[in-house]
ModelCIF file with pLDDT and N, C-alpha, C, O atoms, coordinates in Angstrom:
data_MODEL
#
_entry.id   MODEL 
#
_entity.id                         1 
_entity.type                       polymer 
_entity.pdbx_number_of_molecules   1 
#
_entity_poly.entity_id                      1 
_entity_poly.type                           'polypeptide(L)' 
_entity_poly.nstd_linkage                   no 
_entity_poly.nstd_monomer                   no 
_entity_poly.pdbx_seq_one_letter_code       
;(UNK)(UNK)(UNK)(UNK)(UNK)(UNK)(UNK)(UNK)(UNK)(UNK)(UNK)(UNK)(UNK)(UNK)(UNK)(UNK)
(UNK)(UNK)(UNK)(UNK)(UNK)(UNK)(UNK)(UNK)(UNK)(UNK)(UNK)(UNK)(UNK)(UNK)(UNK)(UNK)
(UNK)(UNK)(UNK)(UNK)(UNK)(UNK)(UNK)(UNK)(UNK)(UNK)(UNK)(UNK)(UNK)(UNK)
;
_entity_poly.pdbx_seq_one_letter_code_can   XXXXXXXXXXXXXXXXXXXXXXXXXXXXXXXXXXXXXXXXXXXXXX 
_entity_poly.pdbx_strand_id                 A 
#
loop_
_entity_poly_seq.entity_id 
_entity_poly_seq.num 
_entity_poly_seq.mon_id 
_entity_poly_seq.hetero 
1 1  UNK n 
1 2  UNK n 
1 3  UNK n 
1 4  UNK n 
1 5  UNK n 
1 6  UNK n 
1 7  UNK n 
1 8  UNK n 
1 9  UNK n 
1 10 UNK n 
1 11 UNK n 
1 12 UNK n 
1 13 UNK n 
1 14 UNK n 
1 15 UNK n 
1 16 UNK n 
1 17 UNK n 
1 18 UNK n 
1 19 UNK n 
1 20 UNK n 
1 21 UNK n 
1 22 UNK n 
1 23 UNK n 
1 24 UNK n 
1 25 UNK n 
1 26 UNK n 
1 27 UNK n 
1 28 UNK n 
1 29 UNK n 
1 30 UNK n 
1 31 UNK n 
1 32 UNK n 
1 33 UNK n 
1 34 UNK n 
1 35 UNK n 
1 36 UNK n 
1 37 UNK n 
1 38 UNK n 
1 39 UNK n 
1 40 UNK n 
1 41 UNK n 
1 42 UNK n 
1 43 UNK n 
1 44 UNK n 
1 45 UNK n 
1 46 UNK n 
#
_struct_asym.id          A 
_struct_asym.entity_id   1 
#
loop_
_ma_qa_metric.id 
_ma_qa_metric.mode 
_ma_qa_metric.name 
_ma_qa_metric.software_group_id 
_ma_qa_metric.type 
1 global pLDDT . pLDDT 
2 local  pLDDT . pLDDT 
#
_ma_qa_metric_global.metric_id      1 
_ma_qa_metric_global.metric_value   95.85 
_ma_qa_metric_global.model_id       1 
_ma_qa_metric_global.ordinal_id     1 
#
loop_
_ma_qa_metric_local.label_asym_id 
_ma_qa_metric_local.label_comp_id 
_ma_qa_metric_local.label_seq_id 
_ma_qa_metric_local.metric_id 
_ma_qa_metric_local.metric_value 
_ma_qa_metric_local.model_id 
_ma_qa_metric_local.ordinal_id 
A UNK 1  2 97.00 1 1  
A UNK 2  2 97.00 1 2  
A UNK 3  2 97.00 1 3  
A UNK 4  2 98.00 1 4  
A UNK 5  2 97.00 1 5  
A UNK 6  2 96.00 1 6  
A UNK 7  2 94.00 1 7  
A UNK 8  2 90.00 1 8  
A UNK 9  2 91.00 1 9  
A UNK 10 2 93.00 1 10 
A UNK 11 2 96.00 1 11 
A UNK 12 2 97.00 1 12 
A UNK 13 2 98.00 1 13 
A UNK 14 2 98.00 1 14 
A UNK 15 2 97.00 1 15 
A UNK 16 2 96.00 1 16 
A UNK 17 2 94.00 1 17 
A UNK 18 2 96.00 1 18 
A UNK 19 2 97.00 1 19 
A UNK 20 2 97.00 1 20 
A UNK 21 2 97.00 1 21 
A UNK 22 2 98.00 1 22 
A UNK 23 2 98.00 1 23 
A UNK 24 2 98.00 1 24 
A UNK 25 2 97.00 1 25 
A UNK 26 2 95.00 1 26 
A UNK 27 2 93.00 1 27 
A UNK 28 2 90.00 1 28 
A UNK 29 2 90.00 1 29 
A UNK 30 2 92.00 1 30 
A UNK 31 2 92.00 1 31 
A UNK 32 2 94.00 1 32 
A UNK 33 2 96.00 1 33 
A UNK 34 2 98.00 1 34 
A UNK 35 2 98.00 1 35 
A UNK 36 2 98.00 1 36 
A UNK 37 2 98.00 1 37 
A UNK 38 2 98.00 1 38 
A UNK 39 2 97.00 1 39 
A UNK 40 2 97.00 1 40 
A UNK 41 2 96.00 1 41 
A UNK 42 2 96.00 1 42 
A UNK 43 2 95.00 1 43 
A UNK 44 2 97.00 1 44 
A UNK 45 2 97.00 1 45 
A UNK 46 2 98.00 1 46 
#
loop_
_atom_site.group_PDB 
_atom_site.id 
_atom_site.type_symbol 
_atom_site.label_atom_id 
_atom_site.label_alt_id 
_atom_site.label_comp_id 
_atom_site.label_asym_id 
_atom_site.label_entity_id 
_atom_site.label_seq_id 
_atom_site.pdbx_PDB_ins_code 
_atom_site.Cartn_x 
_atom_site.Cartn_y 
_atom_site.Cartn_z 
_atom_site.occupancy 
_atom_site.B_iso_or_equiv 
_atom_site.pdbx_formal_charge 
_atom_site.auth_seq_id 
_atom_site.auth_comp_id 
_atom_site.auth_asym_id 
_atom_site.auth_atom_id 
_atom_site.pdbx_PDB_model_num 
ATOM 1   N N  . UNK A 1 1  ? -0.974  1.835   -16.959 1.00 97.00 ? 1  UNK A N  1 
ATOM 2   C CA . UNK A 1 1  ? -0.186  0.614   -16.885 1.00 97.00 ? 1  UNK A CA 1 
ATOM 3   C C  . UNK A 1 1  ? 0.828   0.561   -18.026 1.00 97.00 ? 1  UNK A C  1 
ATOM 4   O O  . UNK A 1 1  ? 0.425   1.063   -19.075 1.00 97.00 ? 1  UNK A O  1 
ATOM 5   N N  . UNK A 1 2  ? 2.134   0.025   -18.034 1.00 97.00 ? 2  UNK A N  1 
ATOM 6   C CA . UNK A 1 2  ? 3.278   -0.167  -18.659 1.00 97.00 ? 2  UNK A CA 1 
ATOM 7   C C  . UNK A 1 2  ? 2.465   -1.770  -19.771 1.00 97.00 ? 2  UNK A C  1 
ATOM 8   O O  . UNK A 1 2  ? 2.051   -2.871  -19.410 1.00 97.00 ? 2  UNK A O  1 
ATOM 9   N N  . UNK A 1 3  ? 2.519   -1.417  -20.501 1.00 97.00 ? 3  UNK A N  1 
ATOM 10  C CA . UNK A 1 3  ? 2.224   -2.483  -21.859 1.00 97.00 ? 3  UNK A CA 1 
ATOM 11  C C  . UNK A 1 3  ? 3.702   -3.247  -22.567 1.00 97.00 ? 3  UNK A C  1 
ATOM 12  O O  . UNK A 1 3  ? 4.011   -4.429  -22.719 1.00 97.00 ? 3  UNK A O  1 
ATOM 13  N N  . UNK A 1 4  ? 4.378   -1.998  -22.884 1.00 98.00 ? 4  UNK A N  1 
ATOM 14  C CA . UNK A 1 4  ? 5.689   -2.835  -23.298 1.00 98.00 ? 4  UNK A CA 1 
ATOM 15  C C  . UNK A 1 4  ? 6.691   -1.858  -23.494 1.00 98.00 ? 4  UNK A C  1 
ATOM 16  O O  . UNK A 1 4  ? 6.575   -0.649  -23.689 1.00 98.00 ? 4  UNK A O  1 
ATOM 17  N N  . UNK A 1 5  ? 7.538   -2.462  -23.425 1.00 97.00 ? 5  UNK A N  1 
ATOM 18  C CA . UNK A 1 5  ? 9.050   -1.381  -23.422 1.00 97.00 ? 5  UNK A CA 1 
ATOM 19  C C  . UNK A 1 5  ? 10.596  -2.213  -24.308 1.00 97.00 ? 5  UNK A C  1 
ATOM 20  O O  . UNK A 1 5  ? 10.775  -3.422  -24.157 1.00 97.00 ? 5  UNK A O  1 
ATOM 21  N N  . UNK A 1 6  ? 11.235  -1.655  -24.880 1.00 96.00 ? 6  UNK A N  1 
ATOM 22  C CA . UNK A 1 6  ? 12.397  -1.810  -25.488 1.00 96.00 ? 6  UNK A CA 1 
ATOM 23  C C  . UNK A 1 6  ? 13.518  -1.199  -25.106 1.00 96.00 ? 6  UNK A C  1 
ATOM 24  O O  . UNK A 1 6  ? 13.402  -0.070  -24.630 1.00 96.00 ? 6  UNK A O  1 
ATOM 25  N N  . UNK A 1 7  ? 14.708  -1.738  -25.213 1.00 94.00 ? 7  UNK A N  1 
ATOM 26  C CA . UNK A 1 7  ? 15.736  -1.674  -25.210 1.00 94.00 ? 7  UNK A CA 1 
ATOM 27  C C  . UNK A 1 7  ? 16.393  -0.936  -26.103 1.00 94.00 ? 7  UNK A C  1 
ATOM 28  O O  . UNK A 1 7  ? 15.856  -0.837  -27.207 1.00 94.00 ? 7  UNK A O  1 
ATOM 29  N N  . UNK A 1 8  ? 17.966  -0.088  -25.837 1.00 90.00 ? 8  UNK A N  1 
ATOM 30  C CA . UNK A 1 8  ? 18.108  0.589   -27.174 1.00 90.00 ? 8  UNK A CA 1 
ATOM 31  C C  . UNK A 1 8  ? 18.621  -0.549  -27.952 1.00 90.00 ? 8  UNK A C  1 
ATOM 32  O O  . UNK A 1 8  ? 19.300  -0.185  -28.912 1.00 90.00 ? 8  UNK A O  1 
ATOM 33  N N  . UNK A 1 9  ? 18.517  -1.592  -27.842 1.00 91.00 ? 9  UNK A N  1 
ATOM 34  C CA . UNK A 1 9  ? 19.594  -2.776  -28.278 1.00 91.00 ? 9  UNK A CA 1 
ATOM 35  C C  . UNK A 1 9  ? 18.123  -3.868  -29.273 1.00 91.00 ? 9  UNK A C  1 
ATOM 36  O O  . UNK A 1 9  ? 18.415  -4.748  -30.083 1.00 91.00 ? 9  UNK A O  1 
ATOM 37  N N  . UNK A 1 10 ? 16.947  -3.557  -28.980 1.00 93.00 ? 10 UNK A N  1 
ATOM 38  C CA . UNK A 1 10 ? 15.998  -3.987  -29.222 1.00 93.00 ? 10 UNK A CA 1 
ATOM 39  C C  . UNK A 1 10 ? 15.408  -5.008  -29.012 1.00 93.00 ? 10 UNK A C  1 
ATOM 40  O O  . UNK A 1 10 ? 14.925  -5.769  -29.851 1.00 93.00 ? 10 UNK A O  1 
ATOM 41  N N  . UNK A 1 11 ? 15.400  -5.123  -27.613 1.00 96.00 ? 11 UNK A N  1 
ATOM 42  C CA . UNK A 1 11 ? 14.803  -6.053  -27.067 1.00 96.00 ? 11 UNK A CA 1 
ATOM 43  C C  . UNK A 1 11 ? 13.640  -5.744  -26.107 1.00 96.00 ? 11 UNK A C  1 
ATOM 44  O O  . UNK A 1 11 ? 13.486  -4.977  -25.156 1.00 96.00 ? 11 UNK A O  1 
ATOM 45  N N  . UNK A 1 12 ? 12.675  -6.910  -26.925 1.00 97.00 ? 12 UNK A N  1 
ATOM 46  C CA . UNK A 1 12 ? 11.212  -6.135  -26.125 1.00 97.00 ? 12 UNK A CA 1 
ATOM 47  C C  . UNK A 1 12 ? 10.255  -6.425  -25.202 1.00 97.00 ? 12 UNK A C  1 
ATOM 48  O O  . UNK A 1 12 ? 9.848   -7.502  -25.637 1.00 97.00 ? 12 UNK A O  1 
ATOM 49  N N  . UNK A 1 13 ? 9.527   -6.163  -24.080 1.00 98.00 ? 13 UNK A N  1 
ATOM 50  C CA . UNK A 1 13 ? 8.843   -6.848  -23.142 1.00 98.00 ? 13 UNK A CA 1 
ATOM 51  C C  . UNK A 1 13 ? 7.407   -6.756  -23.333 1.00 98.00 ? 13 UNK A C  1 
ATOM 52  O O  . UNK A 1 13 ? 6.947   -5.997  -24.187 1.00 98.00 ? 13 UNK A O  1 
ATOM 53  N N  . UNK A 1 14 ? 6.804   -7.344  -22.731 1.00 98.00 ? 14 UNK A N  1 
ATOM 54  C CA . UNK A 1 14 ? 5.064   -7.139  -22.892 1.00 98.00 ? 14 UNK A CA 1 
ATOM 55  C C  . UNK A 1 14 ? 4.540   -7.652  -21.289 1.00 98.00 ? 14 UNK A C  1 
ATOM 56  O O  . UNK A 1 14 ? 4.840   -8.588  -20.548 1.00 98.00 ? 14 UNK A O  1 
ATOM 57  N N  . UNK A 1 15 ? 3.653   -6.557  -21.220 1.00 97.00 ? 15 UNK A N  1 
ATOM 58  C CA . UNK A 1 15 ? 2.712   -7.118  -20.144 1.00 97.00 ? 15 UNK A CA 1 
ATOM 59  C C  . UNK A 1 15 ? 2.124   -8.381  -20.680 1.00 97.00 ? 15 UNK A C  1 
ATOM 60  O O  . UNK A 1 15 ? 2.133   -8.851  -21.818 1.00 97.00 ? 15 UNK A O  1 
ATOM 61  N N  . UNK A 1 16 ? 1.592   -8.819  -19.521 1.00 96.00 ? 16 UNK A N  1 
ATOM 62  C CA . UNK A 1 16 ? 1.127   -10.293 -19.879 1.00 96.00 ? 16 UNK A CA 1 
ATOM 63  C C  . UNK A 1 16 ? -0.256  -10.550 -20.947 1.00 96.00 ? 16 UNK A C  1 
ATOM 64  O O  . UNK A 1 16 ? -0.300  -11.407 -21.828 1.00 96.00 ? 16 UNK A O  1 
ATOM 65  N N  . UNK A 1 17 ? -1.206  -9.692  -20.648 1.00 94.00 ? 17 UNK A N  1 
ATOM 66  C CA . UNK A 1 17 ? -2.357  -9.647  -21.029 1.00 94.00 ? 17 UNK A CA 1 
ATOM 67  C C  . UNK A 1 17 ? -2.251  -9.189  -23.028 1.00 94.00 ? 17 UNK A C  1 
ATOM 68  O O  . UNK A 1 17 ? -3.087  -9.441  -23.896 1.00 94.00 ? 17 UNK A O  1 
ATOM 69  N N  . UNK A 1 18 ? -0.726  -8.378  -23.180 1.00 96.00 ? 18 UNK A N  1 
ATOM 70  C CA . UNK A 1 18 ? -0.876  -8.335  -24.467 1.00 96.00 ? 18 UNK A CA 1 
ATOM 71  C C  . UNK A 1 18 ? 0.159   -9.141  -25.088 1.00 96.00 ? 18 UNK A C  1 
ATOM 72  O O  . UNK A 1 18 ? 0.646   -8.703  -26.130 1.00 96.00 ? 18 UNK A O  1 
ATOM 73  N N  . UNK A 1 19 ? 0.571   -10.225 -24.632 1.00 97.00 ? 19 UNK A N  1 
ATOM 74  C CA . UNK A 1 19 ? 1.577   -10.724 -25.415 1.00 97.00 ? 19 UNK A CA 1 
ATOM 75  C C  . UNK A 1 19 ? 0.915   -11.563 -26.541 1.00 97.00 ? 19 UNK A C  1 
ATOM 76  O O  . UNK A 1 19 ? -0.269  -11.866 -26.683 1.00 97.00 ? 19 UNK A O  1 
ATOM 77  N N  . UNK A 1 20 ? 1.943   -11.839 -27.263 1.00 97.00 ? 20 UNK A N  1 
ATOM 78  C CA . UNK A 1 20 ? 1.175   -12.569 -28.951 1.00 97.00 ? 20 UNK A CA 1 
ATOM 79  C C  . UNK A 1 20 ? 0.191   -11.560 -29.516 1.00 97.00 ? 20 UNK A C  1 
ATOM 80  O O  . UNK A 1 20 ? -0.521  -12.020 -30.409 1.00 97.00 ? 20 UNK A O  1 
ATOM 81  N N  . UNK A 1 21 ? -0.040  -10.094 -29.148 1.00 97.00 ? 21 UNK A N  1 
ATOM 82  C CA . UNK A 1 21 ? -0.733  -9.715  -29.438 1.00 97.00 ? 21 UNK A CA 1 
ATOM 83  C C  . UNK A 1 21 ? 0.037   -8.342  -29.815 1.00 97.00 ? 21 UNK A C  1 
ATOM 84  O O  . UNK A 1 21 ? -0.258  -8.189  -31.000 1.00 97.00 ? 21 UNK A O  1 
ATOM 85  N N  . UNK A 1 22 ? 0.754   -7.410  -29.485 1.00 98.00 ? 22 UNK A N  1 
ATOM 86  C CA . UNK A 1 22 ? 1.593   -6.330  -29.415 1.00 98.00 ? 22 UNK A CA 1 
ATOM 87  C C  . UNK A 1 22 ? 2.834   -6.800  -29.471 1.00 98.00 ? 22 UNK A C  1 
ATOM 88  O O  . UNK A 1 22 ? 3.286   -7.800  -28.912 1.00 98.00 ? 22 UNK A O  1 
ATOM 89  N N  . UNK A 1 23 ? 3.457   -5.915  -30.283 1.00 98.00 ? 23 UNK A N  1 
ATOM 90  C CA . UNK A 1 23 ? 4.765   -5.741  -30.912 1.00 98.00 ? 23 UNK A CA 1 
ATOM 91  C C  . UNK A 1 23 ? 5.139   -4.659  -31.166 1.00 98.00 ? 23 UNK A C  1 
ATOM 92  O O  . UNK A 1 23 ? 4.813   -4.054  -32.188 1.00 98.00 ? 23 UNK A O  1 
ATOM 93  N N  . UNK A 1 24 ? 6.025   -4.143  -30.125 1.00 98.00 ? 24 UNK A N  1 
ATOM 94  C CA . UNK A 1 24 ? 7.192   -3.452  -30.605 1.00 98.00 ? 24 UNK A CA 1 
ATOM 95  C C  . UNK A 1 24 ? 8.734   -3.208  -30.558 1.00 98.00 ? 24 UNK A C  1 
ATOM 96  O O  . UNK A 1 24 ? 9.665   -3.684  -29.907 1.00 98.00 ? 24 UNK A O  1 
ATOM 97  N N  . UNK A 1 25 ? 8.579   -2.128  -31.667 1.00 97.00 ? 25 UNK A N  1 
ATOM 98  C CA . UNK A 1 25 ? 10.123  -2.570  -32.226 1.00 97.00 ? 25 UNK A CA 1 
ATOM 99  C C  . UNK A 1 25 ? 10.634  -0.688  -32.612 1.00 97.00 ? 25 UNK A C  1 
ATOM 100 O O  . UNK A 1 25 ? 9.902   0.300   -32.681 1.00 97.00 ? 25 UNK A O  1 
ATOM 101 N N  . UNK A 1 26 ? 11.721  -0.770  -32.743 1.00 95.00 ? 26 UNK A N  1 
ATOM 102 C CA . UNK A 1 26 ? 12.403  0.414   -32.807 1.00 95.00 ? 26 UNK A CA 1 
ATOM 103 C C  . UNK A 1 26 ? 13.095  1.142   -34.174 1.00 95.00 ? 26 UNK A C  1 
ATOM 104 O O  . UNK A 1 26 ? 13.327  0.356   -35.092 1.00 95.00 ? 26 UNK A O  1 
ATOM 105 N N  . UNK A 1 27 ? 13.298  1.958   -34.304 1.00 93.00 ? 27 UNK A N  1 
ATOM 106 C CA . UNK A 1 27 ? 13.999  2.493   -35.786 1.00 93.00 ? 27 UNK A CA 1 
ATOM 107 C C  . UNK A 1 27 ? 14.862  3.684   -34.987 1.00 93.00 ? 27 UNK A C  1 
ATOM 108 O O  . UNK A 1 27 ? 14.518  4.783   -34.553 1.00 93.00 ? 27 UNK A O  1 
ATOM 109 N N  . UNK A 1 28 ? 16.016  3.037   -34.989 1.00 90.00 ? 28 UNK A N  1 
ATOM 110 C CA . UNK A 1 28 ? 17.005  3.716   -33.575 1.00 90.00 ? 28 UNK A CA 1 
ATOM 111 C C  . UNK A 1 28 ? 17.102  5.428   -35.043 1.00 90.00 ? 28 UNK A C  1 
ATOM 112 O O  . UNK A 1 28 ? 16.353  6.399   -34.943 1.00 90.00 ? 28 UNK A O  1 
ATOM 113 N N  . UNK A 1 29 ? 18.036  5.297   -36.024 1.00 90.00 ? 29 UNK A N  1 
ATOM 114 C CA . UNK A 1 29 ? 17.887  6.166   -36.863 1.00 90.00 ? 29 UNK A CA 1 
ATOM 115 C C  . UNK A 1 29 ? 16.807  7.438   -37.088 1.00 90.00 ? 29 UNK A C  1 
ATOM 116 O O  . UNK A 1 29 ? 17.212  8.598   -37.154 1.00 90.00 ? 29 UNK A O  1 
ATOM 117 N N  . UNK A 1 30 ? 15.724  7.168   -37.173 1.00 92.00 ? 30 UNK A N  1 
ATOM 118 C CA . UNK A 1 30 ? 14.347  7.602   -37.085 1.00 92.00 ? 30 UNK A CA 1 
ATOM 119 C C  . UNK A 1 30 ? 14.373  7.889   -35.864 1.00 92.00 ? 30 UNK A C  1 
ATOM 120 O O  . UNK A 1 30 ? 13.617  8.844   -35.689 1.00 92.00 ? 30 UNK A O  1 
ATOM 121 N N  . UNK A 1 31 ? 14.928  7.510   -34.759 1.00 92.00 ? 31 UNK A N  1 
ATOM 122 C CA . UNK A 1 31 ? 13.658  7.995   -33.582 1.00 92.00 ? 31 UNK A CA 1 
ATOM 123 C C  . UNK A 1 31 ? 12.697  7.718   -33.405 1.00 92.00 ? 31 UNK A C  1 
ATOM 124 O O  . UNK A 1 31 ? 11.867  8.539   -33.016 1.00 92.00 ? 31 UNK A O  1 
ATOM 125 N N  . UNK A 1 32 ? 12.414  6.466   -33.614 1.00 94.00 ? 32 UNK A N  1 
ATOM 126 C CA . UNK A 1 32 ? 10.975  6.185   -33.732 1.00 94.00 ? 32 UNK A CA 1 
ATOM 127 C C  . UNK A 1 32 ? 10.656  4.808   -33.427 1.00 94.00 ? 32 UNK A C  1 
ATOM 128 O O  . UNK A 1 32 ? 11.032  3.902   -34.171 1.00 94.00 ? 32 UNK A O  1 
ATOM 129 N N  . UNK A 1 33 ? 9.888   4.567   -32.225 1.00 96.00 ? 33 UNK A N  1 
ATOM 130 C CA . UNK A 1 33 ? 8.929   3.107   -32.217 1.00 96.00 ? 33 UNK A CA 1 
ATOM 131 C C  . UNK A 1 33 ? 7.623   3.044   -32.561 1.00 96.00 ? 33 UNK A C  1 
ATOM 132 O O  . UNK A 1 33 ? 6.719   3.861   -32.738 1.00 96.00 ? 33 UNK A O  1 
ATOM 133 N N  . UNK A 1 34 ? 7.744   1.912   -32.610 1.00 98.00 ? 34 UNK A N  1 
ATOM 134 C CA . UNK A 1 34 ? 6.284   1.560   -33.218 1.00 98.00 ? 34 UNK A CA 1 
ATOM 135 C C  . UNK A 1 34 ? 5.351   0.773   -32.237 1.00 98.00 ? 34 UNK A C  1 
ATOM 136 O O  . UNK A 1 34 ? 5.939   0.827   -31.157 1.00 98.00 ? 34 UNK A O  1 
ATOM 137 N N  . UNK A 1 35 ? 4.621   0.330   -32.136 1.00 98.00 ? 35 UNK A N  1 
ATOM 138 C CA . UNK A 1 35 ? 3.912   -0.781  -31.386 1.00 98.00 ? 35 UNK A CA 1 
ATOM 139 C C  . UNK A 1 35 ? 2.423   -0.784  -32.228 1.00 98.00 ? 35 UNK A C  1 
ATOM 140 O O  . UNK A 1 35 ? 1.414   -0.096  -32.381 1.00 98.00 ? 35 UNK A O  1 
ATOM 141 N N  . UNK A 1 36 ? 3.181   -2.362  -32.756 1.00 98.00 ? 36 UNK A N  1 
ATOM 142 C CA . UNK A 1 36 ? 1.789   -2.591  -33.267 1.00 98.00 ? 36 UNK A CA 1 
ATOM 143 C C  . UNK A 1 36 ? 0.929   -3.662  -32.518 1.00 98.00 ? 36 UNK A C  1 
ATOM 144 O O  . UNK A 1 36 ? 1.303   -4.443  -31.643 1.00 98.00 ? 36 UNK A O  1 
ATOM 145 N N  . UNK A 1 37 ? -0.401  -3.500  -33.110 1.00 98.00 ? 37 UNK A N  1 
ATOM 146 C CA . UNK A 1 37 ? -1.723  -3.689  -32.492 1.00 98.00 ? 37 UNK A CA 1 
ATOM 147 C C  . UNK A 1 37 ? -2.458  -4.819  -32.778 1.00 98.00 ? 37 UNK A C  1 
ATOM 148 O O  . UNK A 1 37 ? -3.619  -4.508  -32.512 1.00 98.00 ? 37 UNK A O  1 
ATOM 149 N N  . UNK A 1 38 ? -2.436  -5.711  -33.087 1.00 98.00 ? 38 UNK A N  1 
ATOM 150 C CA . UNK A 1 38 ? -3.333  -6.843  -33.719 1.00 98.00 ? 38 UNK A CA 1 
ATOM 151 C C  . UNK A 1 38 ? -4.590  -7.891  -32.618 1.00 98.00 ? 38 UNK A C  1 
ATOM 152 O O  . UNK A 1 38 ? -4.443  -8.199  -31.435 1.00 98.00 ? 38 UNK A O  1 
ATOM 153 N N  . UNK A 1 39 ? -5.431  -8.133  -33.288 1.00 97.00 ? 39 UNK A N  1 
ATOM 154 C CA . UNK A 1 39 ? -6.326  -8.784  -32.585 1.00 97.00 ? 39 UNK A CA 1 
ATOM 155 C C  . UNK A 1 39 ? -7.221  -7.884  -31.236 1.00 97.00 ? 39 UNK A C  1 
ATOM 156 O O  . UNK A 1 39 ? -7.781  -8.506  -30.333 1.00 97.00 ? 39 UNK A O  1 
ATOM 157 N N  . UNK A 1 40 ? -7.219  -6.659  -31.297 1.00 97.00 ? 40 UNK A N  1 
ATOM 158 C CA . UNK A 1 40 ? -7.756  -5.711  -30.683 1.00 97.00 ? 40 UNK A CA 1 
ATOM 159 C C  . UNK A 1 40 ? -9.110  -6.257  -30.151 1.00 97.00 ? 40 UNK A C  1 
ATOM 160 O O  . UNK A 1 40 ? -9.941  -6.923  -30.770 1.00 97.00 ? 40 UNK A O  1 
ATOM 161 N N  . UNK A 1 41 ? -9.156  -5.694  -28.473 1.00 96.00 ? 41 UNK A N  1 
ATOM 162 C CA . UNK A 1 41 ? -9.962  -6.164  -27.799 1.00 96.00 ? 41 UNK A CA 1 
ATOM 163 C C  . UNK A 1 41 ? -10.844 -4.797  -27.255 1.00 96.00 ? 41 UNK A C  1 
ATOM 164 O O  . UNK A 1 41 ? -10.355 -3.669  -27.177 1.00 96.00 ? 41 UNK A O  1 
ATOM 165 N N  . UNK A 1 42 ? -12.114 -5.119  -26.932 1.00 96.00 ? 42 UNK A N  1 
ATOM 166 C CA . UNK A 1 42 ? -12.631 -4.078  -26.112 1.00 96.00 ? 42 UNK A CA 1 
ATOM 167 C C  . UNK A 1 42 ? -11.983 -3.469  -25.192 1.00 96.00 ? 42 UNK A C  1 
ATOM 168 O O  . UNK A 1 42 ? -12.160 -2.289  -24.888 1.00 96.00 ? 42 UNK A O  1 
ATOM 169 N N  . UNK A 1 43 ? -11.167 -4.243  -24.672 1.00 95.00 ? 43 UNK A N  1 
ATOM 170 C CA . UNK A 1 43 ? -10.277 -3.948  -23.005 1.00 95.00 ? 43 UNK A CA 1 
ATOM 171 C C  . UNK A 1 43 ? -9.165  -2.900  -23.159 1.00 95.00 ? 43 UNK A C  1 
ATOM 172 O O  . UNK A 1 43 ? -8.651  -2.227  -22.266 1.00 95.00 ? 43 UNK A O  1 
ATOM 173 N N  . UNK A 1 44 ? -8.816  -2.897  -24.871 1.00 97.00 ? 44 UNK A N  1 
ATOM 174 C CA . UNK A 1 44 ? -7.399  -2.389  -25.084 1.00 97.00 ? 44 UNK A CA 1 
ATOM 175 C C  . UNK A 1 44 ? -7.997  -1.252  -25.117 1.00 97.00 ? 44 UNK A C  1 
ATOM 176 O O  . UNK A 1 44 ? -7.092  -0.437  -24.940 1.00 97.00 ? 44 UNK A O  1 
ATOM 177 N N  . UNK A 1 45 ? -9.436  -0.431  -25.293 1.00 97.00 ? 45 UNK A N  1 
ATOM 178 C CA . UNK A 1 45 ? -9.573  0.866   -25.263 1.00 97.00 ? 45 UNK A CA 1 
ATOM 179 C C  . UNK A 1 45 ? -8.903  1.763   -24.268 1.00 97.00 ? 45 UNK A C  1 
ATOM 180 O O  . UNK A 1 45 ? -8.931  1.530   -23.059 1.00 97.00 ? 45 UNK A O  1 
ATOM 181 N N  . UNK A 1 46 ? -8.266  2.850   -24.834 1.00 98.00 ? 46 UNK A N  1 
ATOM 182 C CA . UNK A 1 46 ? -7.659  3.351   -23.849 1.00 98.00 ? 46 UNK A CA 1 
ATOM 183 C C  . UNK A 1 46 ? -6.743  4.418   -24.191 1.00 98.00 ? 46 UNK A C  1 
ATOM 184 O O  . UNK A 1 46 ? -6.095  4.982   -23.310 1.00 98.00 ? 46 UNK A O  1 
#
């Protein structure tokens, strides 16, 4: 399942089940996203 996705412009979506909960964000320079994790659930194993 799709959790969340960004924009090159940085704008970001979340499935429903992780919102307020996952965040991510981009470092266009780097090459690099992040998605962070907070409040971790049994369910998020995976």
């Amino acid at each position: 399942e799709l959790v969340a996705s960004i924009t090159s412009g940085g704008m970001a979506d979340y499935t429903e089940s992780v919102k307020g909960r996952f965040t991510l964000t981009r470092d266009n320079p780097k090459k690099t996203v992040y998605l962070q994790i907070n409040s971790l659930k049994p369910e998020d194993t995976a």
